[in-house]
C-alpha atoms as a PDB file:
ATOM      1  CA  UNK A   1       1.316   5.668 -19.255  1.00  0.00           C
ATOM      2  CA  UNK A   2       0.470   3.022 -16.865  1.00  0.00           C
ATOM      3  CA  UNK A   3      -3.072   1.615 -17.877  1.00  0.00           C
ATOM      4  CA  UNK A   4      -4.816  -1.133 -16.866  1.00  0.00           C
ATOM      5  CA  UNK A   5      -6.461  -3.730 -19.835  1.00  0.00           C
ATOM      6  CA  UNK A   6      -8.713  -6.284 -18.589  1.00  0.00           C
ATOM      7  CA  UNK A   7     -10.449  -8.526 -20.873  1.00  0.00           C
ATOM      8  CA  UNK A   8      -9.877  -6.631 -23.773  1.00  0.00           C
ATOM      9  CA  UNK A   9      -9.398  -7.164 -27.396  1.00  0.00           C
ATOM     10  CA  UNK A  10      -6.069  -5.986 -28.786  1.00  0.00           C
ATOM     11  CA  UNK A  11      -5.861  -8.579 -31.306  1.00  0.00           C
ATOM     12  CA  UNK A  12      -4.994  -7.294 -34.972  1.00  0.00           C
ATOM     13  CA  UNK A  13      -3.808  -3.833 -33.326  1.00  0.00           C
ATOM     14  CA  UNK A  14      -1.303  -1.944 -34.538  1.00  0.00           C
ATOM     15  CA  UNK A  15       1.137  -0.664 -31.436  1.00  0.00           C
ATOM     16  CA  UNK A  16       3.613   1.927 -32.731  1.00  0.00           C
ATOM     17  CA  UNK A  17       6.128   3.031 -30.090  1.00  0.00           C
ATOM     18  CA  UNK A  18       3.835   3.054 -27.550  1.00  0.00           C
ATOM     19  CA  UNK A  19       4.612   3.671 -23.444  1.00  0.00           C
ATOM     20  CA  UNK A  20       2.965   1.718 -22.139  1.00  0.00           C
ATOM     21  CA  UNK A  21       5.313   1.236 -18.715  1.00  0.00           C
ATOM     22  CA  UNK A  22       3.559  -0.492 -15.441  1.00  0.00           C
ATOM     23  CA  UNK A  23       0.760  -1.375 -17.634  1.00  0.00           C
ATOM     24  CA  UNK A  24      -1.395  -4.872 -16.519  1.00  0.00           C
ATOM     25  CA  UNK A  25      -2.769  -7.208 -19.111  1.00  0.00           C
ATOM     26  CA  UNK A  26      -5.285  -9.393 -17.761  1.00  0.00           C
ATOM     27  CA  UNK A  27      -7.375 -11.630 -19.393  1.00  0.00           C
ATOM     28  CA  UNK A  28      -6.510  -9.903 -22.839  1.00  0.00           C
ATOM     29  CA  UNK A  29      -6.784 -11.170 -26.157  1.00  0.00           C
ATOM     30  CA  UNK A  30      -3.138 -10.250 -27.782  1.00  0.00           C
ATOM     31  CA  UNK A  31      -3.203 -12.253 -31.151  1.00  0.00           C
ATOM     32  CA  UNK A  32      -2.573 -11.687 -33.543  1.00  0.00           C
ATOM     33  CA  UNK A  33      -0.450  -8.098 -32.671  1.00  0.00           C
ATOM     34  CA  UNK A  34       1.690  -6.369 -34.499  1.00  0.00           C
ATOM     35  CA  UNK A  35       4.048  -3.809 -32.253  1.00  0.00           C
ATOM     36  CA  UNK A  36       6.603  -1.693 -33.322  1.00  0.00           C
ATOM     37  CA  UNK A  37       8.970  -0.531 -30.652  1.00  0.00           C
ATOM     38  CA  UNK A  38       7.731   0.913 -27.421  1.00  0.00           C
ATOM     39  CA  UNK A  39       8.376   1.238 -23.673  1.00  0.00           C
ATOM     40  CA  UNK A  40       6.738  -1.972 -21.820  1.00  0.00           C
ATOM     41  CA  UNK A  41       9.124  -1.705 -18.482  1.00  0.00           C
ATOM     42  CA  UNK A  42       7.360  -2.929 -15.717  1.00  0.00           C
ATOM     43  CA  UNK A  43       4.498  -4.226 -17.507  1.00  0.00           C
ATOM     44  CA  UNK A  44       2.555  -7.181 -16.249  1.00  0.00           C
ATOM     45  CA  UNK A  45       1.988  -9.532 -19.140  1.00  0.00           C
ATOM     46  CA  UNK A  46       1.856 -12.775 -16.886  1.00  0.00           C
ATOM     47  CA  UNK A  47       0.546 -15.674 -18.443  1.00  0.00           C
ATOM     48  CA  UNK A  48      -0.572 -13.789 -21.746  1.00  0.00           C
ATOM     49  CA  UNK A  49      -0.561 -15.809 -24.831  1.00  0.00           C
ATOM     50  CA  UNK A  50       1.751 -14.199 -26.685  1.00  0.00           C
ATOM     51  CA  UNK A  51       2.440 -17.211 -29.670  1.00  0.00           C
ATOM     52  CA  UNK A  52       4.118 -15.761 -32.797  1.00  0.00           C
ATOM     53  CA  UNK A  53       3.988 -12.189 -31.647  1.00  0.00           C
ATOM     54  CA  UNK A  54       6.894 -10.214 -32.092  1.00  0.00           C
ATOM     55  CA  UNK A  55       8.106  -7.751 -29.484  1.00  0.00           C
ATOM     56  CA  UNK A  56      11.605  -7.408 -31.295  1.00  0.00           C
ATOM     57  CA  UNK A  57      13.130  -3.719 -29.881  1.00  0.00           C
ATOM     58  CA  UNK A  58      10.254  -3.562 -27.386  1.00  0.00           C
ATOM     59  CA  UNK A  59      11.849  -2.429 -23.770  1.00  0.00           C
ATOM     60  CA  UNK A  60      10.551  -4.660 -21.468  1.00  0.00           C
ATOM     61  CA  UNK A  61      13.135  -4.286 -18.785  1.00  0.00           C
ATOM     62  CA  UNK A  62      11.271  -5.562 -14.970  1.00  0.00           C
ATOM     63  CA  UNK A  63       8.311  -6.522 -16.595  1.00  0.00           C
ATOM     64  CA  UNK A  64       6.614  -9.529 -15.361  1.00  0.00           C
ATOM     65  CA  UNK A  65       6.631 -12.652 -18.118  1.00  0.00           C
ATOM     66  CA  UNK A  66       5.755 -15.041 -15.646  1.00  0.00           C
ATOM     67  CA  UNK A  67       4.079 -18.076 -17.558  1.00  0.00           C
ATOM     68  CA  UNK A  68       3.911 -16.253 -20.525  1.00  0.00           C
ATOM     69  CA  UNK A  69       4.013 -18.281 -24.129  1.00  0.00           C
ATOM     70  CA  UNK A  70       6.040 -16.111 -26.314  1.00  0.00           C
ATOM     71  CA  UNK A  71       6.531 -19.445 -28.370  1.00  0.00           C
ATOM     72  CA  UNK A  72       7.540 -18.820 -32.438  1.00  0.00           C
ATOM     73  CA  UNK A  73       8.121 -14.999 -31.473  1.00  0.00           C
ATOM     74  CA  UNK A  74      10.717 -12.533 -31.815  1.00  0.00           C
ATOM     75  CA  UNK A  75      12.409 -10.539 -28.533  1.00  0.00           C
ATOM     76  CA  UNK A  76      14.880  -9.906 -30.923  1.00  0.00           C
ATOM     77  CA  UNK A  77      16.909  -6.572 -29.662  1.00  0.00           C
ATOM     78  CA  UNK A  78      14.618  -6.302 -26.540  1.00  0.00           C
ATOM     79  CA  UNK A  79      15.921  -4.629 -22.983  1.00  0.00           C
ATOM     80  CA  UNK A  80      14.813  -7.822 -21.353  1.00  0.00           C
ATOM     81  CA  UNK A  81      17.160  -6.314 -18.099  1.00  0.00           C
ATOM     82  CA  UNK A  82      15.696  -7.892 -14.744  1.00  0.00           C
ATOM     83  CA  UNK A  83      12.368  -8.903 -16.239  1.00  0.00           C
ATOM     84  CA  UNK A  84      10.652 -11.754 -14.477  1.00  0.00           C
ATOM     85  CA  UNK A  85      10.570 -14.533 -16.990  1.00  0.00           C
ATOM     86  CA  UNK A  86       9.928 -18.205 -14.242  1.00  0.00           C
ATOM     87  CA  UNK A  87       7.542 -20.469 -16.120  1.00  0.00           C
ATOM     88  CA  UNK A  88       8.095 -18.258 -19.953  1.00  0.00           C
ATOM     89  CA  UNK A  89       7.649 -20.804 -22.885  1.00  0.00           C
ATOM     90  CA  UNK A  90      10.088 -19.626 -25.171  1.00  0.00           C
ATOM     91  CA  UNK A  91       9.901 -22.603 -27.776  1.00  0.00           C
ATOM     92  CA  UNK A  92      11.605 -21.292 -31.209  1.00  0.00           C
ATOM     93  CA  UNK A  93      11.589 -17.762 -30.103  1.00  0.00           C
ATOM     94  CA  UNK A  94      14.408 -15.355 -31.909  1.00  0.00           C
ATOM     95  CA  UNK A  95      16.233 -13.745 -28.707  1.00  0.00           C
ATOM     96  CA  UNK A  96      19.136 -12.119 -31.002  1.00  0.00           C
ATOM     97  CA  UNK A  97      20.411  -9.106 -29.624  1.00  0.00           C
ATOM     98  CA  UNK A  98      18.293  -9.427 -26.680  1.00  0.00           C
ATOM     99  CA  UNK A  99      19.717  -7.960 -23.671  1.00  0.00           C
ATOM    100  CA  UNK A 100      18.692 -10.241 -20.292  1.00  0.00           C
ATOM    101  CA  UNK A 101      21.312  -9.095 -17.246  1.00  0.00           C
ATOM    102  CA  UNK A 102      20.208  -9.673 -14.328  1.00  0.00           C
ATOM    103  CA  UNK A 103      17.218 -12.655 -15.182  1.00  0.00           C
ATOM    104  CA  UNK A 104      16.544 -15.477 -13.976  1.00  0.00           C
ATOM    105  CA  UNK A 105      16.823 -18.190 -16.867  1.00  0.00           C
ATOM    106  CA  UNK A 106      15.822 -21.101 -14.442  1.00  0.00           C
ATOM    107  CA  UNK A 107      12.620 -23.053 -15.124  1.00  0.00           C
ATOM    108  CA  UNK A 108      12.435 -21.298 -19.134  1.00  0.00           C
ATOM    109  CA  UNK A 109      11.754 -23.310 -22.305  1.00  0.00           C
ATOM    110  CA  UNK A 110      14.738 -22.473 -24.080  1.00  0.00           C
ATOM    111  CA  UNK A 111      13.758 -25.253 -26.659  1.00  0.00           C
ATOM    112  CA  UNK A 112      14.876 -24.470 -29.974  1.00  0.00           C
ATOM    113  CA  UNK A 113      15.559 -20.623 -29.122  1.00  0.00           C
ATOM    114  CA  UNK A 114      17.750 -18.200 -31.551  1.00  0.00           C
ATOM    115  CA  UNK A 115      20.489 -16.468 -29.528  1.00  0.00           C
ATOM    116  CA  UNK A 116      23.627 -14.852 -30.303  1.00  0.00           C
ATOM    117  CA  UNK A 117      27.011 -15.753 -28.941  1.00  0.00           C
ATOM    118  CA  UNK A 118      26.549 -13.018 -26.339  1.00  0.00           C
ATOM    119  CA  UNK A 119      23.302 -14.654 -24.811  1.00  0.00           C
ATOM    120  CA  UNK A 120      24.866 -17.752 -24.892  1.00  0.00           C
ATOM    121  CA  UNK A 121      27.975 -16.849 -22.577  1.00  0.00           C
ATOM    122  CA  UNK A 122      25.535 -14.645 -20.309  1.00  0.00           C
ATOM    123  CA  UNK A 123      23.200 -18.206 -20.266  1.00  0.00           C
ATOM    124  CA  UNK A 124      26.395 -20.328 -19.852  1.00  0.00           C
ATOM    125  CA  UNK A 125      27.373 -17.726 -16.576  1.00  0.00           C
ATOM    126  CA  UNK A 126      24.180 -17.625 -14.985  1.00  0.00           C
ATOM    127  CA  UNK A 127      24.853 -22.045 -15.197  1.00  0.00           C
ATOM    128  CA  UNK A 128      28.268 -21.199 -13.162  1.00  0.00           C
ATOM    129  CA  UNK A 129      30.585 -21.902 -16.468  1.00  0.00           C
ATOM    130  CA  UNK A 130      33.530 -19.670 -16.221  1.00  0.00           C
ATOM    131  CA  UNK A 131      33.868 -18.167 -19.929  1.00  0.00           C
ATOM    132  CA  UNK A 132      37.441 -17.199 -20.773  1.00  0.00           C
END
């Protein structure tokens, strides 16, 4: 389903495994949300307030983060693969099992962020450390 939300209210919805691929978000107000799984590839969520959410096993492979705040939230288990995440505020986010080949980690508040050991090798590689 590729919709288009503009200015809409999808705070204190309820999104259970919903496809919701190429969708835009513009203007929308997102919080509180509670989703539960879903298809979100090549969604545009740029610049969406996104505080405290959690998006934990949401696919969100090439979707567009851009300046998103996804502060205090989970991506937890989330097929992050080649999504566009320059200017994401990720401040005490729980990225655990989050899967993020192929990003670009440069100019991301990573302050205070849960990871795993393998997100912090992949991070460590994209910084030109040679893990052995």
């Amino acid at each position: 389903m590729n919709c288009r939300f503009e200015r809409t209210r999808l705070s204190f919805a309820r999104l259970v495994g919903c496809k919701l691929t190429g969708s835009t978000f513009l203007r929308c107000d997102l919080r509180p949300l509670t989703v539960e799984g879903g298809d979100w590839s090549y969604a545009v969520l740029r610049g969406a307030d996104l505080r405290g959410v959690s998006l934990a096993g949401v696919r969100l492979a090439e979707a567009d983060l851009s300046d998103a705040d996804l502060s205090g939230g989970s991506l937890a288990g989330c097929d992050l693969s080649h999504a566009r995440l320059r200017g994401v505020k990720l401040r005490g986010a729980d990225l655990r099992g989050a899967v993020m080949d192929g990003c670009d980690v440069d100019l991301v508040d990573w302050t205070e962020v849960r990871i795993d050991v393998a997100l912090a090798v992949l991070l460590a590689q994209a910084r030109g450390a040679r893990v052995d």
